[in-house]
N, C-alpha and C. Protein backbone atom coordinates (compact mmCIF):
# COMPACT_ATOMS: atom_id res chain seq x y z
N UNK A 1 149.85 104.51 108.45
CA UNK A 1 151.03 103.71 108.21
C UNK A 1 150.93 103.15 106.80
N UNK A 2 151.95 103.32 105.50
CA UNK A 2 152.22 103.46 104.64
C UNK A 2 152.21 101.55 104.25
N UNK A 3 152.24 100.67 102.98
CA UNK A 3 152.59 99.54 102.50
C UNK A 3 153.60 99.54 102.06
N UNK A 4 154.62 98.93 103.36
CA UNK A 4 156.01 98.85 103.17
C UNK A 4 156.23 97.36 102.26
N UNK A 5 157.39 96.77 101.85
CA UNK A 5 157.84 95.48 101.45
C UNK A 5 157.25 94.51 102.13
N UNK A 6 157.86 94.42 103.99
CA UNK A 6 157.95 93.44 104.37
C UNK A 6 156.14 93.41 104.75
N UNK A 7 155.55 94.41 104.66
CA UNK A 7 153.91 94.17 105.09
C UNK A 7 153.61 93.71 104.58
N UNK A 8 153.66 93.94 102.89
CA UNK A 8 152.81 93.50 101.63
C UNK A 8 153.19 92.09 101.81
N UNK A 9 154.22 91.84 102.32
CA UNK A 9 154.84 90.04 102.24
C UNK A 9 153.85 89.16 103.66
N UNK A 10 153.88 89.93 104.44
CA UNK A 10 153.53 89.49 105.40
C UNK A 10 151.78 89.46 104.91
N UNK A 11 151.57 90.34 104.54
CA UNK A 11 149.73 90.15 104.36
C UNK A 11 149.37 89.25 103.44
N UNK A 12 150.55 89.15 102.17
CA UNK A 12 150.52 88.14 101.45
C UNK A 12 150.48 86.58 102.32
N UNK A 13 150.94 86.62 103.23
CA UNK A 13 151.48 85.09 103.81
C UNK A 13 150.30 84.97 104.53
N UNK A 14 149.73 85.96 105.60
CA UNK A 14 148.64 85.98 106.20
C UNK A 14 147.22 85.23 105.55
N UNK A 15 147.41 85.97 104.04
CA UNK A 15 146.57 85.85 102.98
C UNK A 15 145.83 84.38 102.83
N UNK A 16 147.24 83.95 102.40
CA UNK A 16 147.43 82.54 102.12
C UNK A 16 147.16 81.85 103.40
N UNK A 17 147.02 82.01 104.60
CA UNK A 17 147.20 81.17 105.68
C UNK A 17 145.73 81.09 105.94
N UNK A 18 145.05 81.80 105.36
CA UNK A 18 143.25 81.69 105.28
C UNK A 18 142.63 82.80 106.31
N UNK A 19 143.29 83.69 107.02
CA UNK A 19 142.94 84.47 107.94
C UNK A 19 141.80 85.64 107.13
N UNK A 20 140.94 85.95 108.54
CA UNK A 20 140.28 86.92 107.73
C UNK A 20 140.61 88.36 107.46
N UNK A 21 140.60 89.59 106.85
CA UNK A 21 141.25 90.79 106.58
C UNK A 21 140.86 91.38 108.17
N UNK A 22 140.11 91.28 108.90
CA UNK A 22 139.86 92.33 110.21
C UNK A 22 141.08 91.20 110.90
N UNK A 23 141.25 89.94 111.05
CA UNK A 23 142.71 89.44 111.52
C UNK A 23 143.62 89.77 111.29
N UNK A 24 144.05 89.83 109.85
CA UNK A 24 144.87 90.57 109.44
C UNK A 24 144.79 91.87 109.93
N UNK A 25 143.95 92.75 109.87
CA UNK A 25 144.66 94.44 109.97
C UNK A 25 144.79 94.51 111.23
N UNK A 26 144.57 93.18 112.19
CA UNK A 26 144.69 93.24 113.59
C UNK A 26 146.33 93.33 113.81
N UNK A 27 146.57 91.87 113.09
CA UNK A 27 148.33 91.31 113.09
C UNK A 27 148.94 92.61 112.95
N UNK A 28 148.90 93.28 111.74
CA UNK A 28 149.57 94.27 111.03
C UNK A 28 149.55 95.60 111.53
N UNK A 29 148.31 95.97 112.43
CA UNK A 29 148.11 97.11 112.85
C UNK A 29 148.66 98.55 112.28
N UNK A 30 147.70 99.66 112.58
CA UNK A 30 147.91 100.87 111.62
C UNK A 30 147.13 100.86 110.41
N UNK A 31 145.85 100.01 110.31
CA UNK A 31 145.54 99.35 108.66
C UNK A 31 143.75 98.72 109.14
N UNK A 32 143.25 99.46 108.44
CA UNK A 32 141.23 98.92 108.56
C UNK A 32 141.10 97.33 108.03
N UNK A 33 140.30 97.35 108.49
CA UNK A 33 139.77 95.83 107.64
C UNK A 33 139.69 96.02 106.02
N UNK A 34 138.95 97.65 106.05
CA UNK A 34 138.78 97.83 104.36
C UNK A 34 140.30 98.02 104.08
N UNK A 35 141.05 98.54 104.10
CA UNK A 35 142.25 98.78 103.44
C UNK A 35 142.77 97.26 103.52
N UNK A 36 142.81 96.62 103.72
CA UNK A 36 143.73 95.18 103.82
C UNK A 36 142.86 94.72 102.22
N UNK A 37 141.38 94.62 102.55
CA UNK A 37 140.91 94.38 101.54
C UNK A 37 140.92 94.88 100.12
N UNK A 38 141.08 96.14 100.16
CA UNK A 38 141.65 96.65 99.17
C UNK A 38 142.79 96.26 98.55
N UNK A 39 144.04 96.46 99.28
CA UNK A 39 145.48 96.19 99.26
C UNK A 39 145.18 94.64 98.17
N UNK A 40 144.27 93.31 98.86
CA UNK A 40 144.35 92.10 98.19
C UNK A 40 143.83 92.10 96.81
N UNK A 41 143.04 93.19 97.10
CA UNK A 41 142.45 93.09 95.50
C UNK A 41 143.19 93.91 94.49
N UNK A 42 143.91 94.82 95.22
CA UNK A 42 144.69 95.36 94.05
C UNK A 42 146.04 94.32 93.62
N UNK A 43 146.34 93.32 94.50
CA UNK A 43 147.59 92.84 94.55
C UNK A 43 146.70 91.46 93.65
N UNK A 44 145.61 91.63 93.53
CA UNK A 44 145.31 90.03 92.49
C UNK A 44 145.01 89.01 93.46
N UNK A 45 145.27 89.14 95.01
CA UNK A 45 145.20 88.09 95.49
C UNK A 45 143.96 86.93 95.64
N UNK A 46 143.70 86.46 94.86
CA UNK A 46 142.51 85.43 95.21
C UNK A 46 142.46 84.33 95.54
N UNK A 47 143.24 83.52 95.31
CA UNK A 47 143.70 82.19 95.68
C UNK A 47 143.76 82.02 97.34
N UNK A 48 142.72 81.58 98.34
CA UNK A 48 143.45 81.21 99.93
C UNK A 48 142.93 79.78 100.13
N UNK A 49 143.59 79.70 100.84
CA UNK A 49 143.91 78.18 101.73
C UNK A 49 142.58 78.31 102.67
N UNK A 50 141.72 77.81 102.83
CA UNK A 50 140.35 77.82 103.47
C UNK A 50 140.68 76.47 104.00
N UNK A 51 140.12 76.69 105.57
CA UNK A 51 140.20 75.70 106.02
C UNK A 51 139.57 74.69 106.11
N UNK A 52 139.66 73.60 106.10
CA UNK A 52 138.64 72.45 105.37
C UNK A 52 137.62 71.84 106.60
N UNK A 53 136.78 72.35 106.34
CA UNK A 53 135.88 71.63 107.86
C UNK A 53 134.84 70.60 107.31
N UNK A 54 134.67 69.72 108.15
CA UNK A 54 133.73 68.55 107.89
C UNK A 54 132.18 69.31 107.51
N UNK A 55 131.65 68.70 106.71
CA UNK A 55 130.20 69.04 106.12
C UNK A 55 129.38 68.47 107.39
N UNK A 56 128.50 68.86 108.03
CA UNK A 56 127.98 68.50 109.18
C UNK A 56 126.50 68.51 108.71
N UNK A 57 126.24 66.98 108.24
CA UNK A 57 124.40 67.21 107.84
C UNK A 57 123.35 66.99 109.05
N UNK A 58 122.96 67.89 109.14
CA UNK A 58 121.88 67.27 110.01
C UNK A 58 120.49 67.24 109.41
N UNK A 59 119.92 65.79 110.12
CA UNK A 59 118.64 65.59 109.24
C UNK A 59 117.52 66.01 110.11
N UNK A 60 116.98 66.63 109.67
CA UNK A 60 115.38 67.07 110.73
C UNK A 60 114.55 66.00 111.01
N UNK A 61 113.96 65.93 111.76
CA UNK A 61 112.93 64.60 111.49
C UNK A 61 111.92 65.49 110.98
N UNK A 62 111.18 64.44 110.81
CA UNK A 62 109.85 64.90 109.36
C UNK A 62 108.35 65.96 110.99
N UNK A 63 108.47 66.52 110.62
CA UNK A 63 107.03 67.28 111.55
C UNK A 63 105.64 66.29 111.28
N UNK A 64 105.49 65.95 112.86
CA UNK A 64 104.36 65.15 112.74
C UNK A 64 103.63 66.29 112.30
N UNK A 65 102.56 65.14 111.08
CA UNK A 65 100.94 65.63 110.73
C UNK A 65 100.07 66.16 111.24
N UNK A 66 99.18 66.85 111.77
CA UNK A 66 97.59 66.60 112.50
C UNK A 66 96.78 66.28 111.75
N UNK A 67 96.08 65.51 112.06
CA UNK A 67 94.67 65.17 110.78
C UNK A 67 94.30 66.67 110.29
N UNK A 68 93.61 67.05 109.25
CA UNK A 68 92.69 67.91 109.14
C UNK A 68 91.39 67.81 109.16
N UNK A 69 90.98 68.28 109.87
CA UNK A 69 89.59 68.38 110.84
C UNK A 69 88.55 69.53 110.04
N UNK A 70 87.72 69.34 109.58
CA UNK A 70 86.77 70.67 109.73
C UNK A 70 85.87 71.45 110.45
N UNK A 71 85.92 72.60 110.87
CA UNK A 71 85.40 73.00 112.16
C UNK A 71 84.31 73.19 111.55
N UNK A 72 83.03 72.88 112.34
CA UNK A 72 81.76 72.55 112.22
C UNK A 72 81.29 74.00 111.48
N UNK A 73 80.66 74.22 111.21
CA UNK A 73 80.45 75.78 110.39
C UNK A 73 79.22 76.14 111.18
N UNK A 74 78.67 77.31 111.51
CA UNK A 74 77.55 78.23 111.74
C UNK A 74 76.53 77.40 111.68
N UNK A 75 75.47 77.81 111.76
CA UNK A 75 73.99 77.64 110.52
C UNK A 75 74.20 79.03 110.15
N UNK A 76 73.54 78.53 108.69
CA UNK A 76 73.27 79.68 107.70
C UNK A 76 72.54 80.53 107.94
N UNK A 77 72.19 81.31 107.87
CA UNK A 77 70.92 82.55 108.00
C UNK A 77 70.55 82.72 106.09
N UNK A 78 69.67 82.60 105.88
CA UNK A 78 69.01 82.68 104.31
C UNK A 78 68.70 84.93 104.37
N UNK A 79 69.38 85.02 103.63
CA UNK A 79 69.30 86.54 103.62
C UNK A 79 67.72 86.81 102.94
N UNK A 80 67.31 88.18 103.67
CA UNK A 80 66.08 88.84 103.18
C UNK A 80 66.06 89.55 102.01
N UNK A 81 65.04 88.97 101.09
CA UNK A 81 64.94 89.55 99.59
C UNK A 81 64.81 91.01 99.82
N UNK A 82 66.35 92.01 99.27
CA UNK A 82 66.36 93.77 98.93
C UNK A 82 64.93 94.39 98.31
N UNK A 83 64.77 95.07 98.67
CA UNK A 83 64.22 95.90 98.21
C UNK A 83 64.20 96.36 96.78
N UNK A 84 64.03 96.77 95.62
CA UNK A 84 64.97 97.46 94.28
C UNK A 84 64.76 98.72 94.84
N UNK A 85 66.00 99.45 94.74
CA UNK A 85 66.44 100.47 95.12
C UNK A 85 65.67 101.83 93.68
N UNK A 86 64.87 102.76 94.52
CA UNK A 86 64.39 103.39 93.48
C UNK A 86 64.93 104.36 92.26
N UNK A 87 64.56 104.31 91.18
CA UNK A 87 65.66 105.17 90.23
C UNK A 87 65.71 106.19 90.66
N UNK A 88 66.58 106.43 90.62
CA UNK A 88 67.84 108.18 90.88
C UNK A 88 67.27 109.37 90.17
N UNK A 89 66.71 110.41 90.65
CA UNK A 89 66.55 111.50 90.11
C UNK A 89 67.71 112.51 90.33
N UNK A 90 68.27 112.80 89.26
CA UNK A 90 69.36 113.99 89.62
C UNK A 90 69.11 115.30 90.26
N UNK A 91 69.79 115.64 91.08
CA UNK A 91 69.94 116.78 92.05
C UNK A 91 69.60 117.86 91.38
N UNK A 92 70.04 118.00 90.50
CA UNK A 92 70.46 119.67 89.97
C UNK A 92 69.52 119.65 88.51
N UNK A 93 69.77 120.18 87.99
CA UNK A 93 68.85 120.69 86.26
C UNK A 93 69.40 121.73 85.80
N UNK A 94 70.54 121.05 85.03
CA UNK A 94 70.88 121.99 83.92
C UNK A 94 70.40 121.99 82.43
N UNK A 95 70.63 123.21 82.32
CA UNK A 95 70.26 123.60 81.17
C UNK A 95 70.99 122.95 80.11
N UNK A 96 70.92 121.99 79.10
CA UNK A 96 71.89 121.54 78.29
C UNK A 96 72.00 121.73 76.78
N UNK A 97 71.67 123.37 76.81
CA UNK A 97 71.89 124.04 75.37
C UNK A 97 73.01 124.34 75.04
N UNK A 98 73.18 124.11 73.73
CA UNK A 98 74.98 124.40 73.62
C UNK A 98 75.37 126.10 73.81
N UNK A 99 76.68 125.77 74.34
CA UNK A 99 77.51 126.58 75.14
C UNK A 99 77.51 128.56 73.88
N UNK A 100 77.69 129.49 74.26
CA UNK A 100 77.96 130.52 73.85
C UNK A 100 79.13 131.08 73.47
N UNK A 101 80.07 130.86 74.32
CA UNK A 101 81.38 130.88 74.28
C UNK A 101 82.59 130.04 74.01
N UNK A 102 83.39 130.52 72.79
CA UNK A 102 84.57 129.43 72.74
C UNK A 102 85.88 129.89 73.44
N UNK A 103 86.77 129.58 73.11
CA UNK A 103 88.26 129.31 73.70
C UNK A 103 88.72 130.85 73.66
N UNK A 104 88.21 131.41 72.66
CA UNK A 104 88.58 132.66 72.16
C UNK A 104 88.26 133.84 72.59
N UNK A 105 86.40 133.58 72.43
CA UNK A 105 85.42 134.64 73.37
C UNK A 105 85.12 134.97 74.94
N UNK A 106 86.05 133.62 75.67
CA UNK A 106 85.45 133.45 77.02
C UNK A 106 86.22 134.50 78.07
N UNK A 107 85.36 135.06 78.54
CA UNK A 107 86.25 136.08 79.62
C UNK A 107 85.87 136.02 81.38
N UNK A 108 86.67 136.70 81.60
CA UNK A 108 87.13 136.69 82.93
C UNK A 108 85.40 136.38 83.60
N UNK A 109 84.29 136.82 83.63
CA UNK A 109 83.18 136.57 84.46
C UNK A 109 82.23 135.70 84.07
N UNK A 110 83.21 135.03 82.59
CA UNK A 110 81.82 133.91 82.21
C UNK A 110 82.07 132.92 82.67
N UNK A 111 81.26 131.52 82.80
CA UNK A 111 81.14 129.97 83.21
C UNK A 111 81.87 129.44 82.25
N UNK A 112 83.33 128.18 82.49
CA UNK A 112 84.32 128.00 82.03
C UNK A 112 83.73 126.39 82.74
N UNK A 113 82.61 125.95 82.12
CA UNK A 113 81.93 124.65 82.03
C UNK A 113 82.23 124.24 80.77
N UNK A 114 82.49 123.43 80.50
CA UNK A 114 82.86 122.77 78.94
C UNK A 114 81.82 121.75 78.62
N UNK A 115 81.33 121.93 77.28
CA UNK A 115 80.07 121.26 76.70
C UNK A 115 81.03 120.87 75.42
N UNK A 116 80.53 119.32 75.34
CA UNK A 116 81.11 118.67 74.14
C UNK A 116 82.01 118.02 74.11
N UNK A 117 82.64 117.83 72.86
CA UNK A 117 83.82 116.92 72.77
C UNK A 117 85.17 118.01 72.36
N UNK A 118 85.92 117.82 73.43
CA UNK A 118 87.54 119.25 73.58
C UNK A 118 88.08 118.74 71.62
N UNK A 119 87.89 117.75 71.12
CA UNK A 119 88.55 117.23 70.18
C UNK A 119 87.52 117.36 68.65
N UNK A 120 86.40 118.01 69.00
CA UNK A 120 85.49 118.91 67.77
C UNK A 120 85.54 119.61 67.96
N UNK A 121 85.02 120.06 66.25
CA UNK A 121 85.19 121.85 66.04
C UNK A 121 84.24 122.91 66.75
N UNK A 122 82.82 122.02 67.15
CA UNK A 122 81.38 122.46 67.86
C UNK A 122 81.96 122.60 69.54
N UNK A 123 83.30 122.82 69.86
CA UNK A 123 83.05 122.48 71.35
C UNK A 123 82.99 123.70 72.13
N UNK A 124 82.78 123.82 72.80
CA UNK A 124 82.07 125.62 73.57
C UNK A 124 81.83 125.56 74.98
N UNK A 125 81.82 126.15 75.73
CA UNK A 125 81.61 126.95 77.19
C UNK A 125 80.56 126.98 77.33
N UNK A 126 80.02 127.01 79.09
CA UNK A 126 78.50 127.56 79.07
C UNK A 126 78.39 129.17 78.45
N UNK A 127 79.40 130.04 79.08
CA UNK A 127 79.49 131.62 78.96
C UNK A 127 78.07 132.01 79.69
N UNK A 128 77.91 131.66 80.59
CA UNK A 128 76.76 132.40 81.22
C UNK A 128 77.54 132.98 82.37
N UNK A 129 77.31 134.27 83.23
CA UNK A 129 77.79 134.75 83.65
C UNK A 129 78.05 134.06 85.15
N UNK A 130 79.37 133.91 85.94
CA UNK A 130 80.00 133.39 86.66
C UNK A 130 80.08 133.22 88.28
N UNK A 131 79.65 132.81 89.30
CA UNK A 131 79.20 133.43 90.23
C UNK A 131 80.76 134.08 91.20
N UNK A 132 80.60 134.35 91.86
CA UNK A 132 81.33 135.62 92.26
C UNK A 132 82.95 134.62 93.30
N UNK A 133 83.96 134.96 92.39
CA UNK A 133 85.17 134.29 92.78
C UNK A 133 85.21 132.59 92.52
N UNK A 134 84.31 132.35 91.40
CA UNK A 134 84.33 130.89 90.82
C UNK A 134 84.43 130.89 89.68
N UNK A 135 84.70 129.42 89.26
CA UNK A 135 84.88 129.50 87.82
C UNK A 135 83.41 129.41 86.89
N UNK A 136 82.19 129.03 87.81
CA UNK A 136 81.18 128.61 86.88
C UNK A 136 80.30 129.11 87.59
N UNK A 137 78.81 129.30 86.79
CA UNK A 137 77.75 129.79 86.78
C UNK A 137 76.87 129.34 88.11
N UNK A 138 75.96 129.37 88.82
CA UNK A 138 75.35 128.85 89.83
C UNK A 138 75.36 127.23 89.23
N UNK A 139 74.59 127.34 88.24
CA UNK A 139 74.31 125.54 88.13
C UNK A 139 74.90 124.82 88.17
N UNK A 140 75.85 125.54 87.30
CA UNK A 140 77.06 124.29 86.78
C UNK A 140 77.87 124.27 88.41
N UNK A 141 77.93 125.03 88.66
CA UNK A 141 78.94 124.98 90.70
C UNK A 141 78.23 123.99 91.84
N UNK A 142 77.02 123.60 91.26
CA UNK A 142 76.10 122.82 92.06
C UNK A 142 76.43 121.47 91.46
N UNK A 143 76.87 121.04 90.33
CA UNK A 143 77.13 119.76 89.31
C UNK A 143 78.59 119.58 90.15
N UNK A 144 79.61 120.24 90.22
CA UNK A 144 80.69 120.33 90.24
C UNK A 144 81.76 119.95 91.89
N UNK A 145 80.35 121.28 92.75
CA UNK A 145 81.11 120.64 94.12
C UNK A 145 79.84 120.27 94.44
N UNK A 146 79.88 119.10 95.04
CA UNK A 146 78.96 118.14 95.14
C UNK A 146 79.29 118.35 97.05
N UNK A 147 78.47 118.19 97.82
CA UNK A 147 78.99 118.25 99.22
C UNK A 147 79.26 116.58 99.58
N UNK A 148 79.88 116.97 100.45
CA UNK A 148 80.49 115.32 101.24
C UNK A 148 78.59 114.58 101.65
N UNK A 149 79.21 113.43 101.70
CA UNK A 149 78.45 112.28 102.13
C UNK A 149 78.92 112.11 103.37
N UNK A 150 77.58 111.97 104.07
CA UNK A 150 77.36 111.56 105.37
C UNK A 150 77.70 109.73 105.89
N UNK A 151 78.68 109.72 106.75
CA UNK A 151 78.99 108.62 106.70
C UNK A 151 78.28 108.06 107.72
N UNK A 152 77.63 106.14 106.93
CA UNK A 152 77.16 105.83 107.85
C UNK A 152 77.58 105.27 109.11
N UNK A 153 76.54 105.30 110.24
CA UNK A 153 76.99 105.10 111.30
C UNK A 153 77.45 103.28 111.55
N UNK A 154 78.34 102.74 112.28
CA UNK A 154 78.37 101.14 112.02
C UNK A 154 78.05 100.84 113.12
N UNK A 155 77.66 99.40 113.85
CA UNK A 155 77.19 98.64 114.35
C UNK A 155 78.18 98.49 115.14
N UNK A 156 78.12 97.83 116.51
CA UNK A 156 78.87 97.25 117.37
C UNK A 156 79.60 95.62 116.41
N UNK A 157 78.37 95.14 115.79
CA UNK A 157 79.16 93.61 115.02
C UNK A 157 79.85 93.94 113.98
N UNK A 158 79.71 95.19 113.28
CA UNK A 158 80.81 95.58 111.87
C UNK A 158 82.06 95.70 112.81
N UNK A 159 82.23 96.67 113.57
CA UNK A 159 83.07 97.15 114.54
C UNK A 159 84.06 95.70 114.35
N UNK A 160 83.44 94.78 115.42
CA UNK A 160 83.39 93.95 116.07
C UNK A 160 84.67 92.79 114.63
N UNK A 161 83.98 92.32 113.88
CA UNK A 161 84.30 91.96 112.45
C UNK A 161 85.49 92.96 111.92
N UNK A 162 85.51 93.98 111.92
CA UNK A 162 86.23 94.77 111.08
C UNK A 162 87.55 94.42 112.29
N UNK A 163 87.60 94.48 113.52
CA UNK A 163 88.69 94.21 114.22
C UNK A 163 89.23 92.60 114.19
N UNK A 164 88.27 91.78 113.59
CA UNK A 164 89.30 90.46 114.00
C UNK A 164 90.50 90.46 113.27
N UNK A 165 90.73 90.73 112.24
CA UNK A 165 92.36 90.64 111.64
C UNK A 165 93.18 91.50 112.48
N UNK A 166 92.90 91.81 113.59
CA UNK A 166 94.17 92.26 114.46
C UNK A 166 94.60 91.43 116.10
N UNK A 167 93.16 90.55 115.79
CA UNK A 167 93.26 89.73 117.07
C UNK A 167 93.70 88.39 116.49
């Protein structure tokens, strides 16, 4: 249903009478809530008569306090002096002579290990020959995939701890 004269007058009056647009497209029928709204904004209408209702304050009362209390704490347990953990011997032993091959020379079955700095002119490849469907030499494939770590096993009290933030 099309915006005849007497609608546009009538939604105008509606307008003004403070009603809301889903009232309106009720009155008027044939017409959405959005289209009424539309219709006002294309017509400029902004100005309505809102109906004036009393300001209604209500005051909360204030939330009683509780003292703050501190809950008595544990006893401490004094932790046992660590051990020093012994220095690290590395796994593997490579060879760390500079590389044979550059960017240029390196082919399909050599070790594509990079020795140096990518941003000097000295920087080079292992080029030792490649082990079979990898990119690098035995050694360097032992540096490289490192196997997973064994995870340790936890305690009933880690457990235990690790669940209170859900209780």
């Amino acid at each position: 249903m099309g915006w005849t004269d007497e609608r546009v007058e009538l939604l105008k009056k509606l307008w003004q009478d403070g009603l809301s647009a889903s009232q309106i497209a009720k009155q008027l029928g044939g017409v959405t809530r959005n289209s009424v709204i539309g219709k006002v904004h294309r017509l400029g209408l902004s100005g309505r008569a809102t109906p004036s209702k009393p300001q209604r304050t209500v005051f909360k009362a204030p939330r009683p306090t509780r003292p703050v209390t501190a809950k008595p704490s544990a006893p401490r347990r004094i932790a046992e002096p660590v051990a020093a953990a012994p220095a690290r011997t590395p796994l593997y032993c490579v060879d760390e002579s500079p590389g044979t091959a550059t960017i240029i020379t390196l082919g399909a079955h050599m070790c594509k290990w990079p020795i140096g700095d990518p941003s000097l002119d000295n920087f080079t490849f292992c080029g030792r020959r490649s082990e079979e469907g990898g990119p690098y030499c035995h050694e360097h494939s032992c540096v490289a995939y490192q196997p997973a770590q064994a995870k340790k096993k936890s305690s009933g009290a880690e457990l235990a701890r690790s669940l209170r933030r859900y209780i």
